[in-house]
C-alpha atoms as a PDB file:
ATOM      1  CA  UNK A   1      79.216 -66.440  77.408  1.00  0.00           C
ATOM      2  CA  UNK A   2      77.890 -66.925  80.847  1.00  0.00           C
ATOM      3  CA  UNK A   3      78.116 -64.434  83.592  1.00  0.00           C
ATOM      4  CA  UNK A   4      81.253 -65.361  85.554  1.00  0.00           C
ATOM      5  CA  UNK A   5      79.903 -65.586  88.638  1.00  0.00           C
ATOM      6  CA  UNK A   6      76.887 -67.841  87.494  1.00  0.00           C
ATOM      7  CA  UNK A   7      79.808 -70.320  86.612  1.00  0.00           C
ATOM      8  CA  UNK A   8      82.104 -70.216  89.480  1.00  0.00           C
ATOM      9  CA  UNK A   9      78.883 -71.447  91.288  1.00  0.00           C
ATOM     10  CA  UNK A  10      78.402 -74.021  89.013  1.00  0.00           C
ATOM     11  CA  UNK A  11      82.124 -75.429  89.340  1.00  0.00           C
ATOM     12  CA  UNK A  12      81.204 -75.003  93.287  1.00  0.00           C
ATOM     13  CA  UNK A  13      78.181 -77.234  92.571  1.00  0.00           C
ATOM     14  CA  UNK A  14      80.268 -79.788  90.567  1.00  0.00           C
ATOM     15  CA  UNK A  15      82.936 -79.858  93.636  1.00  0.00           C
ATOM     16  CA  UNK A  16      80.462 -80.622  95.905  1.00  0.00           C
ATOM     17  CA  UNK A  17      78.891 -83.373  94.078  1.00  0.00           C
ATOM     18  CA  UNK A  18      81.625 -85.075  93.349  1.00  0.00           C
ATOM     19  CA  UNK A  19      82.732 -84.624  97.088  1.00  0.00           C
ATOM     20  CA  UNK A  20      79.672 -86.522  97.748  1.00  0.00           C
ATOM     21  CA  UNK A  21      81.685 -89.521  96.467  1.00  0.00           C
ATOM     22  CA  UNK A  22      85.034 -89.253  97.454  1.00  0.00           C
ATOM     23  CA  UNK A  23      85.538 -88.439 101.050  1.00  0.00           C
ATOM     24  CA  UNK A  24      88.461 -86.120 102.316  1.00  0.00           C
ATOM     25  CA  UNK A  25      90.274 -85.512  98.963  1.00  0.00           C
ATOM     26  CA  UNK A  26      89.407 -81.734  98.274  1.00  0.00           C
ATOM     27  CA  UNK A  27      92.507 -81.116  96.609  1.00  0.00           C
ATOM     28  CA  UNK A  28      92.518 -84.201  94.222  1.00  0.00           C
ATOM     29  CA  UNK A  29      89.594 -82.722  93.068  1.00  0.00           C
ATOM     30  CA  UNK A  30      90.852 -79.734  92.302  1.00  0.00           C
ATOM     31  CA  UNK A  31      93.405 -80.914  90.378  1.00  0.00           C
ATOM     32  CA  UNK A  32      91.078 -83.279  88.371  1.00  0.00           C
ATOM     33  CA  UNK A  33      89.202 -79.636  87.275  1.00  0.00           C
ATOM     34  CA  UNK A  34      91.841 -77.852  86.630  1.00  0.00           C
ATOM     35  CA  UNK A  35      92.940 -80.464  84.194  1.00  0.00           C
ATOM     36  CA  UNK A  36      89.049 -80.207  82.974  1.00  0.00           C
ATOM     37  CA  UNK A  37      89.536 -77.044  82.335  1.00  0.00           C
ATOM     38  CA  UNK A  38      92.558 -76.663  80.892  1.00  0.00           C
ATOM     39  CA  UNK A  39      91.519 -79.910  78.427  1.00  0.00           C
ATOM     40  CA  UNK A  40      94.122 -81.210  79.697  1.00  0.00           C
ATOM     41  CA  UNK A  41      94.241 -85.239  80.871  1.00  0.00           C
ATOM     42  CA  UNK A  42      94.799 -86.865  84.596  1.00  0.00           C
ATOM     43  CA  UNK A  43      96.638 -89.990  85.522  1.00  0.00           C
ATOM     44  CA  UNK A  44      95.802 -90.785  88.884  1.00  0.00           C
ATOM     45  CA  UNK A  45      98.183 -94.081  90.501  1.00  0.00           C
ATOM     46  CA  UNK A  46      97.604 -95.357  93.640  1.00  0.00           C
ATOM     47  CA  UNK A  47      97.041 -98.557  95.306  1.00  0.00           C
ATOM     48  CA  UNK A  48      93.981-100.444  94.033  1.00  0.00           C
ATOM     49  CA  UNK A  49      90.667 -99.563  96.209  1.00  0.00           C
ATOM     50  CA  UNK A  50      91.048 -96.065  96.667  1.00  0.00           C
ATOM     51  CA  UNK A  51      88.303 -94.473  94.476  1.00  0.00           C
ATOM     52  CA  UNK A  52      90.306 -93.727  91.631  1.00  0.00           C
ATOM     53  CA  UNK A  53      87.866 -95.474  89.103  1.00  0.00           C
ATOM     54  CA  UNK A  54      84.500 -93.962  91.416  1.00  0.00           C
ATOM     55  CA  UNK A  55      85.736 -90.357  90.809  1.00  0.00           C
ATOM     56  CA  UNK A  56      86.486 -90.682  87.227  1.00  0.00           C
ATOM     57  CA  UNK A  57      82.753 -92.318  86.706  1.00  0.00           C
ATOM     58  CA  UNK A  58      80.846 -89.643  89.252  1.00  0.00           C
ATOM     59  CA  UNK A  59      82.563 -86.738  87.120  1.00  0.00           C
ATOM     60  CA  UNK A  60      81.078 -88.249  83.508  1.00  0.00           C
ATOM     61  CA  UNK A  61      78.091 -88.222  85.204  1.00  0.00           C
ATOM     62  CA  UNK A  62      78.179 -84.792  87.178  1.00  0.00           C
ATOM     63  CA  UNK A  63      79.015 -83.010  83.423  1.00  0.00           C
ATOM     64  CA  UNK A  64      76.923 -84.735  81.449  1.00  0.00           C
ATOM     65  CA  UNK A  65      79.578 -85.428  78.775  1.00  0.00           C
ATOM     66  CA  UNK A  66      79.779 -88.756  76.995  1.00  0.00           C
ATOM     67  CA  UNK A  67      81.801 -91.293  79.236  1.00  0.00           C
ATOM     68  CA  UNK A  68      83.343 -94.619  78.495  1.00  0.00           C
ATOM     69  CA  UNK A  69      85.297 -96.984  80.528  1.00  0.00           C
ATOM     70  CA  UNK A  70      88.356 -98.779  79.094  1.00  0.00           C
ATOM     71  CA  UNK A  71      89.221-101.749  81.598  1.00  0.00           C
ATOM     72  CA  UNK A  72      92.795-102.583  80.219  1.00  0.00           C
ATOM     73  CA  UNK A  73      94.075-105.990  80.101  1.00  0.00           C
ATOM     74  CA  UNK A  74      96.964-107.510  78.547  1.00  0.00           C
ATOM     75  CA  UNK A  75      94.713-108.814  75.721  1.00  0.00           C
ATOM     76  CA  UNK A  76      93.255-105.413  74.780  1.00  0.00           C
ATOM     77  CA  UNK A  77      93.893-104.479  71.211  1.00  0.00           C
ATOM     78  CA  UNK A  78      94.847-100.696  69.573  1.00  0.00           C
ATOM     79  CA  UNK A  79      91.781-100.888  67.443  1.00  0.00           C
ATOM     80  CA  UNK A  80      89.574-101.251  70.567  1.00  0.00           C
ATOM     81  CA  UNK A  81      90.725 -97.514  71.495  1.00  0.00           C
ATOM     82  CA  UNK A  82      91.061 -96.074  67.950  1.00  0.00           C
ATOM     83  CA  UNK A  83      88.205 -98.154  66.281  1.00  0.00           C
ATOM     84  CA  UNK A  84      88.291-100.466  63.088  1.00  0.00           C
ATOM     85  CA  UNK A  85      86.833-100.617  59.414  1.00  0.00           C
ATOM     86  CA  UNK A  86      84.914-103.492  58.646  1.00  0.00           C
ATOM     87  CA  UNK A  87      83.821-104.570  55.587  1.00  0.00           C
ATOM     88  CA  UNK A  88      79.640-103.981  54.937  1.00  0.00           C
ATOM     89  CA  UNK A  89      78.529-106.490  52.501  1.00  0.00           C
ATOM     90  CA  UNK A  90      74.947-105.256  52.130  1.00  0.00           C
ATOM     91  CA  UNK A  91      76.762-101.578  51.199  1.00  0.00           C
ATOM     92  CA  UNK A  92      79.419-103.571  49.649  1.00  0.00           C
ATOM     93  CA  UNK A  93      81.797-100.799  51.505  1.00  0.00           C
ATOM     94  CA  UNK A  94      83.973-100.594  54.416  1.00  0.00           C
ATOM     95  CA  UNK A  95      82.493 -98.357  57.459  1.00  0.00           C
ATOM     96  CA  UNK A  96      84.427 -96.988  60.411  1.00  0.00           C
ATOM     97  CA  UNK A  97      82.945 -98.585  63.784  1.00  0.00           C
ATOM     98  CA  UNK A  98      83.984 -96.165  66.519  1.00  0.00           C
ATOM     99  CA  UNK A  99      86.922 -97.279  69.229  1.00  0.00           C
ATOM    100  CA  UNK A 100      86.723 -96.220  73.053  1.00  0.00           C
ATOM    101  CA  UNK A 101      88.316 -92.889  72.429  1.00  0.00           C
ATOM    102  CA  UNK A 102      85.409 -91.298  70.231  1.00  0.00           C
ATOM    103  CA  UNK A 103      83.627 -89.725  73.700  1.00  0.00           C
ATOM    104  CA  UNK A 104      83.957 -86.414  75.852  1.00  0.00           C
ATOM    105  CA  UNK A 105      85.772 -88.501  79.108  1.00  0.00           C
ATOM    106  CA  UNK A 106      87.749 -91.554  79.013  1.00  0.00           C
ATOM    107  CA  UNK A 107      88.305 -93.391  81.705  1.00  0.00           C
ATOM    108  CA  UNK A 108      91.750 -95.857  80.751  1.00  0.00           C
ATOM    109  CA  UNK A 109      91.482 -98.192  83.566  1.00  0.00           C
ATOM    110  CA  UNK A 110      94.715 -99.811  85.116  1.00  0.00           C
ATOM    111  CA  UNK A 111      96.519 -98.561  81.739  1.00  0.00           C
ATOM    112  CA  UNK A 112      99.702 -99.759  82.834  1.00  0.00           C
ATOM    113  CA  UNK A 113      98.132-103.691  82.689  1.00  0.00           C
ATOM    114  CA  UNK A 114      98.160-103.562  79.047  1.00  0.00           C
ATOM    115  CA  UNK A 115     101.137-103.714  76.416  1.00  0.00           C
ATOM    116  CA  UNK A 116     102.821-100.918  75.070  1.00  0.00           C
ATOM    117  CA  UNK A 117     101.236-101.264  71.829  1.00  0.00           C
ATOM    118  CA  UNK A 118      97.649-100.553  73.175  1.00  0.00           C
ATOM    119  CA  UNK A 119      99.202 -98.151  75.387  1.00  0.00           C
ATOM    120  CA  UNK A 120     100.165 -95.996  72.179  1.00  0.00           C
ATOM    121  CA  UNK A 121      97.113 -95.780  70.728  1.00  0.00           C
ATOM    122  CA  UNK A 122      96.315 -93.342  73.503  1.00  0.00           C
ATOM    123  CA  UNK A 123      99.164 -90.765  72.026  1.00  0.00           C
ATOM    124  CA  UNK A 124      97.576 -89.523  69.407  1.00  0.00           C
ATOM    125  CA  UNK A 125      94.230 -89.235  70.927  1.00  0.00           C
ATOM    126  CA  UNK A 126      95.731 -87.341  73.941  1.00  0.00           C
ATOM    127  CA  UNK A 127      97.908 -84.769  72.153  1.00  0.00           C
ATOM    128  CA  UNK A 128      95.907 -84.006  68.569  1.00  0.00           C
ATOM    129  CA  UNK A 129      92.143 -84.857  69.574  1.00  0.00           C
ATOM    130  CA  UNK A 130      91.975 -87.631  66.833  1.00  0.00           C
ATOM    131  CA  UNK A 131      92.527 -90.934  65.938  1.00  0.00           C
ATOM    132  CA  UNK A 132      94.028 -92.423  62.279  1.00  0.00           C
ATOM    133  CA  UNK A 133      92.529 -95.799  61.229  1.00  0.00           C
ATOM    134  CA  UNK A 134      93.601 -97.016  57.690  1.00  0.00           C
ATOM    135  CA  UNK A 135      94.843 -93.771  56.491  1.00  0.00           C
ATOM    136  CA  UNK A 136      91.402 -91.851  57.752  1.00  0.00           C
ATOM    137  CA  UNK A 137      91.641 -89.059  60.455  1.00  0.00           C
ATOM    138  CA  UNK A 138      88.420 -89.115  62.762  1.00  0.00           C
ATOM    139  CA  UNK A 139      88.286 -86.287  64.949  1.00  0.00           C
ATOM    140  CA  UNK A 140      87.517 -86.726  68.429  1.00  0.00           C
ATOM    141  CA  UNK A 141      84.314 -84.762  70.391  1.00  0.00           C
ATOM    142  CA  UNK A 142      85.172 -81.567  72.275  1.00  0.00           C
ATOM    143  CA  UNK A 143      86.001 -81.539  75.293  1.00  0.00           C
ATOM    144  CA  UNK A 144      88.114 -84.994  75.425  1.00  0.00           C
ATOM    145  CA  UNK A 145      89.482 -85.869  78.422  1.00  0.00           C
ATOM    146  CA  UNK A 146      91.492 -89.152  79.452  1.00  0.00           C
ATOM    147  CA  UNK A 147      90.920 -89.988  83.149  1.00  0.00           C
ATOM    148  CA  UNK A 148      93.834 -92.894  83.427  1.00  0.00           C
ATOM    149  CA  UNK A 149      94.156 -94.797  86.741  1.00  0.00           C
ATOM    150  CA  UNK A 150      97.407 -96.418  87.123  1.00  0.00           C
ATOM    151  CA  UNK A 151      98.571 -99.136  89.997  1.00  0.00           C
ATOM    152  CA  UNK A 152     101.948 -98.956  91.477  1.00  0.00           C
ATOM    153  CA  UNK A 153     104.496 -99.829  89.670  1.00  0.00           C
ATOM    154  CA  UNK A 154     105.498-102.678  92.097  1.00  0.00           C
ATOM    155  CA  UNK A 155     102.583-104.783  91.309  1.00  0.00           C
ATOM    156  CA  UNK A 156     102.869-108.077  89.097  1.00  0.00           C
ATOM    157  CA  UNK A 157     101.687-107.776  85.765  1.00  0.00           C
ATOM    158  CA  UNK A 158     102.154-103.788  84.343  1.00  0.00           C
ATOM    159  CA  UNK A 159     103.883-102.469  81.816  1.00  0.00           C
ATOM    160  CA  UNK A 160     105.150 -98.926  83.089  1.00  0.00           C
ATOM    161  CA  UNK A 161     103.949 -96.228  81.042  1.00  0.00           C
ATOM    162  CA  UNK A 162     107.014 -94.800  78.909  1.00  0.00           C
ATOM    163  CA  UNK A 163     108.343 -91.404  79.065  1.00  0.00           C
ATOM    164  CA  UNK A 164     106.849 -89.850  75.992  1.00  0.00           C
ATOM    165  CA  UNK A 165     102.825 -91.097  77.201  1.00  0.00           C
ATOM    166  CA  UNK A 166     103.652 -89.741  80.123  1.00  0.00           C
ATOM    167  CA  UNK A 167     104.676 -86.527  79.199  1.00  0.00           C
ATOM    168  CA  UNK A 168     101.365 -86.316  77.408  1.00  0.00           C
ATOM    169  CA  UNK A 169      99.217 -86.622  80.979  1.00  0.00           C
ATOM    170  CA  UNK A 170      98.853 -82.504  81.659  1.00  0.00           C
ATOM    171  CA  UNK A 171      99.190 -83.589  85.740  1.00  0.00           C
ATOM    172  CA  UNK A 172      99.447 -87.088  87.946  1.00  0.00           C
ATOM    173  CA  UNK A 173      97.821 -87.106  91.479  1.00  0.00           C
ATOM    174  CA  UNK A 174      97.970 -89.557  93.827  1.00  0.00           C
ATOM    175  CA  UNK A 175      94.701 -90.521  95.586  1.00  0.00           C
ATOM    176  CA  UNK A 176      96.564 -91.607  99.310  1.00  0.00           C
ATOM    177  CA  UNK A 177      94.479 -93.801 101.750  1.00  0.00           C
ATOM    178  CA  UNK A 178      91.040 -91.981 103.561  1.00  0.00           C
ATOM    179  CA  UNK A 179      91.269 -91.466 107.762  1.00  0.00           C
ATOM    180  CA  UNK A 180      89.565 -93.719 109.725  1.00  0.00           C
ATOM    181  CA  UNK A 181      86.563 -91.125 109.978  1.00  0.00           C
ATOM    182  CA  UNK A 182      87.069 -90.903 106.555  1.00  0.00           C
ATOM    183  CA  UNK A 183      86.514 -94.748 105.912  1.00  0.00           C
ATOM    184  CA  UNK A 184      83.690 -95.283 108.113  1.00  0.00           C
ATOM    185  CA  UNK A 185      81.984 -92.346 106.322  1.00  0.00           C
ATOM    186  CA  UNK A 186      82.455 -94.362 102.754  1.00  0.00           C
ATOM    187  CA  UNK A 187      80.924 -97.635 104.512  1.00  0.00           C
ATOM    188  CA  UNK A 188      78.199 -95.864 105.797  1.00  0.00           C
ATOM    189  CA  UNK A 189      77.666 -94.558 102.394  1.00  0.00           C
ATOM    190  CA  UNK A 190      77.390 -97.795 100.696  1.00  0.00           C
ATOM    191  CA  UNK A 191      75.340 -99.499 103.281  1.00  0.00           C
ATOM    192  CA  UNK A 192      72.000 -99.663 101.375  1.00  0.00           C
ATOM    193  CA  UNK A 193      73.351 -98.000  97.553  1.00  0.00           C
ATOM    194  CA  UNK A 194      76.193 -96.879  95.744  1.00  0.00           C
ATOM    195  CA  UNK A 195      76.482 -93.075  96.139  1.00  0.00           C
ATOM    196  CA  UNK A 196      77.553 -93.118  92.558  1.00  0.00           C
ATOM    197  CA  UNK A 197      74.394 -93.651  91.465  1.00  0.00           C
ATOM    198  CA  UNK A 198      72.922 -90.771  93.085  1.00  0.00           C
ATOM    199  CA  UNK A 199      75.556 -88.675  91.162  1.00  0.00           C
ATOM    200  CA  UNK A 200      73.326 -86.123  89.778  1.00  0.00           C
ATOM    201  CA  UNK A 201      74.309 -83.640  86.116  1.00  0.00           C
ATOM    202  CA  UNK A 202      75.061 -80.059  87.503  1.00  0.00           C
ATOM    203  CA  UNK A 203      75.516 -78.765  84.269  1.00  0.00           C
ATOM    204  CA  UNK A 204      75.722 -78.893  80.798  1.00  0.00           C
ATOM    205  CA  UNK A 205      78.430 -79.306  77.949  1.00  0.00           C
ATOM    206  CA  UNK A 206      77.522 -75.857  76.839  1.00  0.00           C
ATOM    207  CA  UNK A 207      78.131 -74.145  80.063  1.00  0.00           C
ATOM    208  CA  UNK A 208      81.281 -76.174  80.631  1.00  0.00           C
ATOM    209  CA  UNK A 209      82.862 -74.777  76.995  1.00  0.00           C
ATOM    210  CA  UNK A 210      81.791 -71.210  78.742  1.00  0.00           C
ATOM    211  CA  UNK A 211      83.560 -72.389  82.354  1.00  0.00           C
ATOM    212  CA  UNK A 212      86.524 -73.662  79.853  1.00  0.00           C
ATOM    213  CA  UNK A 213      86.809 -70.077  77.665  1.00  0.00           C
ATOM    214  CA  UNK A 214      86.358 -68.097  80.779  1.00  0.00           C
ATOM    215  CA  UNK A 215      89.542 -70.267  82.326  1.00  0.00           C
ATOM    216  CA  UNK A 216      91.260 -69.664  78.853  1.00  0.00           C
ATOM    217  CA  UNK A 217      90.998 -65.604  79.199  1.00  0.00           C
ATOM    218  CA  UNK A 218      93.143 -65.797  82.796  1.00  0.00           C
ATOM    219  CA  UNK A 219      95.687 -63.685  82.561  1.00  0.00           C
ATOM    220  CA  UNK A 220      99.041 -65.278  82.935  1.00  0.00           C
ATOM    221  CA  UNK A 221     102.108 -62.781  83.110  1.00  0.00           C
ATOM    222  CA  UNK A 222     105.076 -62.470  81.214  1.00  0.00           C
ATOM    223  CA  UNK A 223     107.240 -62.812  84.217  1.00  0.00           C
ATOM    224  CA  UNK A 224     105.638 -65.879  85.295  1.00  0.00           C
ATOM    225  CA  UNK A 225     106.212 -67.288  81.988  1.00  0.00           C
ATOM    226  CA  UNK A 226     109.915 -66.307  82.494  1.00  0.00           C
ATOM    227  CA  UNK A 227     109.639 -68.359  86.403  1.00  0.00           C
ATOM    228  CA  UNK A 228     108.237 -71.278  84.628  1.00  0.00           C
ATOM    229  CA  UNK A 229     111.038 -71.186  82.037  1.00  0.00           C
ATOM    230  CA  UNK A 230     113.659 -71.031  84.677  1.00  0.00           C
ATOM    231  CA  UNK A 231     111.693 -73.430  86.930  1.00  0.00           C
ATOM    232  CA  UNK A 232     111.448 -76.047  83.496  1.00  0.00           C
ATOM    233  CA  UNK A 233     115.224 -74.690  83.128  1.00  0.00           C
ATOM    234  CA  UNK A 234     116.572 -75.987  86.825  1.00  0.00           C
ATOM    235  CA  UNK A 235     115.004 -79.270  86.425  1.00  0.00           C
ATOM    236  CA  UNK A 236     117.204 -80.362  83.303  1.00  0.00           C
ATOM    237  CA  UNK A 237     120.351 -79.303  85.285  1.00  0.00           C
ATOM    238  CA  UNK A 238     120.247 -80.315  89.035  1.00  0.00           C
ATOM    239  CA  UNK A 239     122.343 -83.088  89.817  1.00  0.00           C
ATOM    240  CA  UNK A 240     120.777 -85.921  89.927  1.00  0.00           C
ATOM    241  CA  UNK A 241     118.290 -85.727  87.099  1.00  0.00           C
ATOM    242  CA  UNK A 242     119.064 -87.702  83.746  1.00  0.00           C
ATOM    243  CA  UNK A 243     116.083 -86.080  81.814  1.00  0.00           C
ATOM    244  CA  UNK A 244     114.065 -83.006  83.176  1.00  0.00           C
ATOM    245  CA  UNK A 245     110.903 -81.789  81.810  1.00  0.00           C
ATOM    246  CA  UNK A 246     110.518 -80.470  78.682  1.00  0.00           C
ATOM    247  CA  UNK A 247     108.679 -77.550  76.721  1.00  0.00           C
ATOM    248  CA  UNK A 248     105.322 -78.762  77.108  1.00  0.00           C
ATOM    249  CA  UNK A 249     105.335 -79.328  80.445  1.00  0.00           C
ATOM    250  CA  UNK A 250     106.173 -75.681  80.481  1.00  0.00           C
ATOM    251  CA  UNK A 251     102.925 -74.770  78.407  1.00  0.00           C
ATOM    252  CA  UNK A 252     100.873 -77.330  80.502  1.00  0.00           C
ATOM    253  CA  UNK A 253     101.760 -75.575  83.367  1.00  0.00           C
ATOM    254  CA  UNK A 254     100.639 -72.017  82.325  1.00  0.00           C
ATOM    255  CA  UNK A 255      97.222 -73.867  80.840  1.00  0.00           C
ATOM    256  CA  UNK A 256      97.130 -75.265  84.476  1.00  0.00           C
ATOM    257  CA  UNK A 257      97.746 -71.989  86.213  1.00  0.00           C
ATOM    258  CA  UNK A 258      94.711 -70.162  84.074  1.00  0.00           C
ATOM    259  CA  UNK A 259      92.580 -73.081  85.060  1.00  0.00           C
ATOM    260  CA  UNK A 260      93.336 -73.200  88.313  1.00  0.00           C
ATOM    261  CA  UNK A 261      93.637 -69.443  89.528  1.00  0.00           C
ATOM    262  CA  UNK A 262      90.120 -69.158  87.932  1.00  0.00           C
ATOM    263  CA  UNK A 263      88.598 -71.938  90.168  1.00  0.00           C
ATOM    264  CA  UNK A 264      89.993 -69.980  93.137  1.00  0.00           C
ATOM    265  CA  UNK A 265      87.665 -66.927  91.630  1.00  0.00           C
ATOM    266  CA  UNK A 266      90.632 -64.886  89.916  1.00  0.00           C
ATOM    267  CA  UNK A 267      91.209 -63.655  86.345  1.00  0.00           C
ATOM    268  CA  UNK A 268      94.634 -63.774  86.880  1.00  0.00           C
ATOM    269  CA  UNK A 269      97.837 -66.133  88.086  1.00  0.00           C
ATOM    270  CA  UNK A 270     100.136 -65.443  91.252  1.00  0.00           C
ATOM    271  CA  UNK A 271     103.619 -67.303  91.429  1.00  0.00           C
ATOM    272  CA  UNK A 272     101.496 -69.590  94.564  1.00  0.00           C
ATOM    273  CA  UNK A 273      99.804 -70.984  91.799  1.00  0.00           C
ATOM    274  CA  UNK A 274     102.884 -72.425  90.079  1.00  0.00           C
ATOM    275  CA  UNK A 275     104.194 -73.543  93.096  1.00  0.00           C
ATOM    276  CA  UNK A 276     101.391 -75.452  94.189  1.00  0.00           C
ATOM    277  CA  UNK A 277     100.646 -77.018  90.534  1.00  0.00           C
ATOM    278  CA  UNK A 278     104.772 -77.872  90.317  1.00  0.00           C
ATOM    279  CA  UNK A 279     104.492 -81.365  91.498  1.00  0.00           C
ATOM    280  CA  UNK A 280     101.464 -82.282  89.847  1.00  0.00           C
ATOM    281  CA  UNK A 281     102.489 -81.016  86.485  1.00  0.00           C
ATOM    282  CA  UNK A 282     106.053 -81.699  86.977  1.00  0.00           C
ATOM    283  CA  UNK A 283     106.948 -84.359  88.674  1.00  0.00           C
ATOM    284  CA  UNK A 284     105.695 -87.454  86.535  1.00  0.00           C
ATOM    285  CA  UNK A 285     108.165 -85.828  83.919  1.00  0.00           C
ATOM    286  CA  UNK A 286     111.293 -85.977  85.684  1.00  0.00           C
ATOM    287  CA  UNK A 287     113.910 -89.001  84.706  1.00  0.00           C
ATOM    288  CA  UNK A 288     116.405 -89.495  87.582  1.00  0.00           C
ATOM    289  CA  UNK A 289     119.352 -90.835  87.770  1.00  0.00           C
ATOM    290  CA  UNK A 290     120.226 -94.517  88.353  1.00  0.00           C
ATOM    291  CA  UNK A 291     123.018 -93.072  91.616  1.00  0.00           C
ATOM    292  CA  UNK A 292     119.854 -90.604  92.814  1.00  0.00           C
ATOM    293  CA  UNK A 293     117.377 -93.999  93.133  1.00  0.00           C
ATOM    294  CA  UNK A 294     119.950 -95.460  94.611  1.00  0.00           C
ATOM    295  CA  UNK A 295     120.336 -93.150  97.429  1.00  0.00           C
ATOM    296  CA  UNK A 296     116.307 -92.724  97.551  1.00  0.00           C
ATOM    297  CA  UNK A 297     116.296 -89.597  95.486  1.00  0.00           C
ATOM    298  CA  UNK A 298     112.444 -88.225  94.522  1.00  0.00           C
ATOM    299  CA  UNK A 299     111.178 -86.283  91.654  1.00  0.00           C
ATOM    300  CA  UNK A 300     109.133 -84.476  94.835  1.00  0.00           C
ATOM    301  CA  UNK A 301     112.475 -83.890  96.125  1.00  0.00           C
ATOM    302  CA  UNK A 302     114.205 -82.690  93.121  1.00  0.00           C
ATOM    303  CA  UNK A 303     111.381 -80.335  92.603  1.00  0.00           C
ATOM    304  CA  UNK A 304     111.247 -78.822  96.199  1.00  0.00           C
ATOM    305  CA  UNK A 305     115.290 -78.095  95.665  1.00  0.00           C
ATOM    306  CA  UNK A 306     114.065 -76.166  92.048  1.00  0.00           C
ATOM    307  CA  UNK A 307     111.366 -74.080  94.025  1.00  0.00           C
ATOM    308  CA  UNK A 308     114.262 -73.049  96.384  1.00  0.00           C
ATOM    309  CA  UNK A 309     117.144 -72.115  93.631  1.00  0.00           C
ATOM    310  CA  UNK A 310     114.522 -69.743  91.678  1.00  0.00           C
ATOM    311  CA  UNK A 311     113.457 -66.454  92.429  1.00  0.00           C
ATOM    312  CA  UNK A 312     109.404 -65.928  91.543  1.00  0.00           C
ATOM    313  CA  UNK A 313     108.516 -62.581  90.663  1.00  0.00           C
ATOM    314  CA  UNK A 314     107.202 -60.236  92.664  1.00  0.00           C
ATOM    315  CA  UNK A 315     103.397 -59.893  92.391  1.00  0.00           C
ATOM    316  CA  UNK A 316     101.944 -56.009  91.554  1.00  0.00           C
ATOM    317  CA  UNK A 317      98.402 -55.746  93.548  1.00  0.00           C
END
């Protein structure tokens, strides 16, 4: 295993490459490594334009790892993700071709523009790292990641993504619009190139599985796995929820909090770290009400009432 500070300087290097493509978002970032780390997967929604498609492409190519690009459309078929058997008549067999899924980071473009069916194929991929085609399991490469990008639900044309794929998506993040500084920056950027292409590897698969074990041997409490119990806990009974999260957003949340204390350089997890991961990991989970839309309830809001109604445990130094 590497030395651990040797790799928190690498996951500074990767931060700052990809930084070199998306201006001003340091803490979507962060969240898109933790999730790296934790081999967990990211769905990033926004409004179309934002960079959500330019950071999932600059990370394939800042880690080296095998990256494909799934543009979805309403015409995309299952067996484009999971892959196919066609007959071979010079073998006089039938031979697996390989789907979209079989790489390290996949990018599921505008997922919510293609039908529920395609949108499936995704489930089995995301939660048991394989794919089933005719019967045959094929396993999928360490690490796999899905990077989805999802438009706003108001827009013409999607299919929203139903509770149990969501559920499956370790955190959501939402890219927001850059500041004007911000936005001159990126045109100055793409005056004569794409910075994209400048995107250079800072590291290899092999010292990535040592940045992922490392993350894996953070030590998370008992108590805080009691506070994310009773966190998970207040979210299935506050008013105006119909459906809160459920037990493995509870275990996504502790992978999380490894991951993401050890990119802030410790070996262990503080309560902060739950509270700052609770919306990302949470909030895409939470069903309200049809009365709480009504009266402009959030799942942010439901989740800042949570923080307030539970006690985190007190931190020994």
């Amino acid at each position: 295993m590497s030395d651990y500070l040797d790799s928190q300087d690498l996951l500074s290097e990767l931060a700052d490459e990809l930084s070199k493509v998306i201006k001003g978002k340091n803490n979507v970032l962060l969240i898109v490594l933790t999730a790296l780390l934790a081999r967990g997967h990211v769905l990033i929604e926004d409004v179309p334009g934002v960079g959500k498609t330019t950071l999932a492409m600059a990370l394939g190519k800042a880690t080296g790892l095998a990256f494909r690009r799934a543009q979805f459309t309403p015409d995309v078929m299952a067996s484009d993700i999971t892959g196919f058997t066609m007959y071979n008549k010079e073998e006089n067999c039938f031979e697996y071709r390989a789907g979209l899924a079989l790489t390290n980071i996949l990018l599921a473009d505008e997922i919510n523009r293609t039908s529920p069916k395609t949108q499936s194929a995704l489930l089995e991929a995301m939660e048991e790292k394989r794919v089933t085609v005719d019967g045959e399991v094929h396993m999928l490469p360490e690490p796999f990641m899905v990077i989805a990008t999802q438009n706003s639900a108001g827009y013409v044309g999607t299919f929203p993504l139903p509770e149990a794929q969501l559920d499956r998506f370790m955190m959501k993040v939402n890219m927001g619009y850059p500041s004007v500084e911000e936005e001159a920056q990126i045109m100055l950027d793409r005056i004569y190139e794409n910075p994209v292409d400048n995107v250079r590897q800072v590291m290899t698969a092999d010292q990535l599985f040592d940045c992922i074990e490392e993350a894996e041997s953070v030590t998370f409490a008992e108590s805080l796995c009691r506070y994310v119990a009773e966190l998970a806990a207040a979210t299935r009974t506050h008013h105006a929820v119909e459906l809160g999260v459920s037990p493995r957003a509870s275990v996504a949340m502790m992978q999380a909090g490894r991951a993401y204390a050890y990119l802030r350089g410790r070996n262990y997890v503080i309560p902060e770290d739950i509270v700052r991961l609770l919306i990302p990991v949470f909030e895409h989970r939470i069903v309200l009400k049809q009365e709480a839309r009504l009266k402009k309830y959030t799942a942010k809001q439901i989740l800042e009432d949570v923080v307030g109604m539970v006690t985190p445990p007190i931190t020994k130094k």
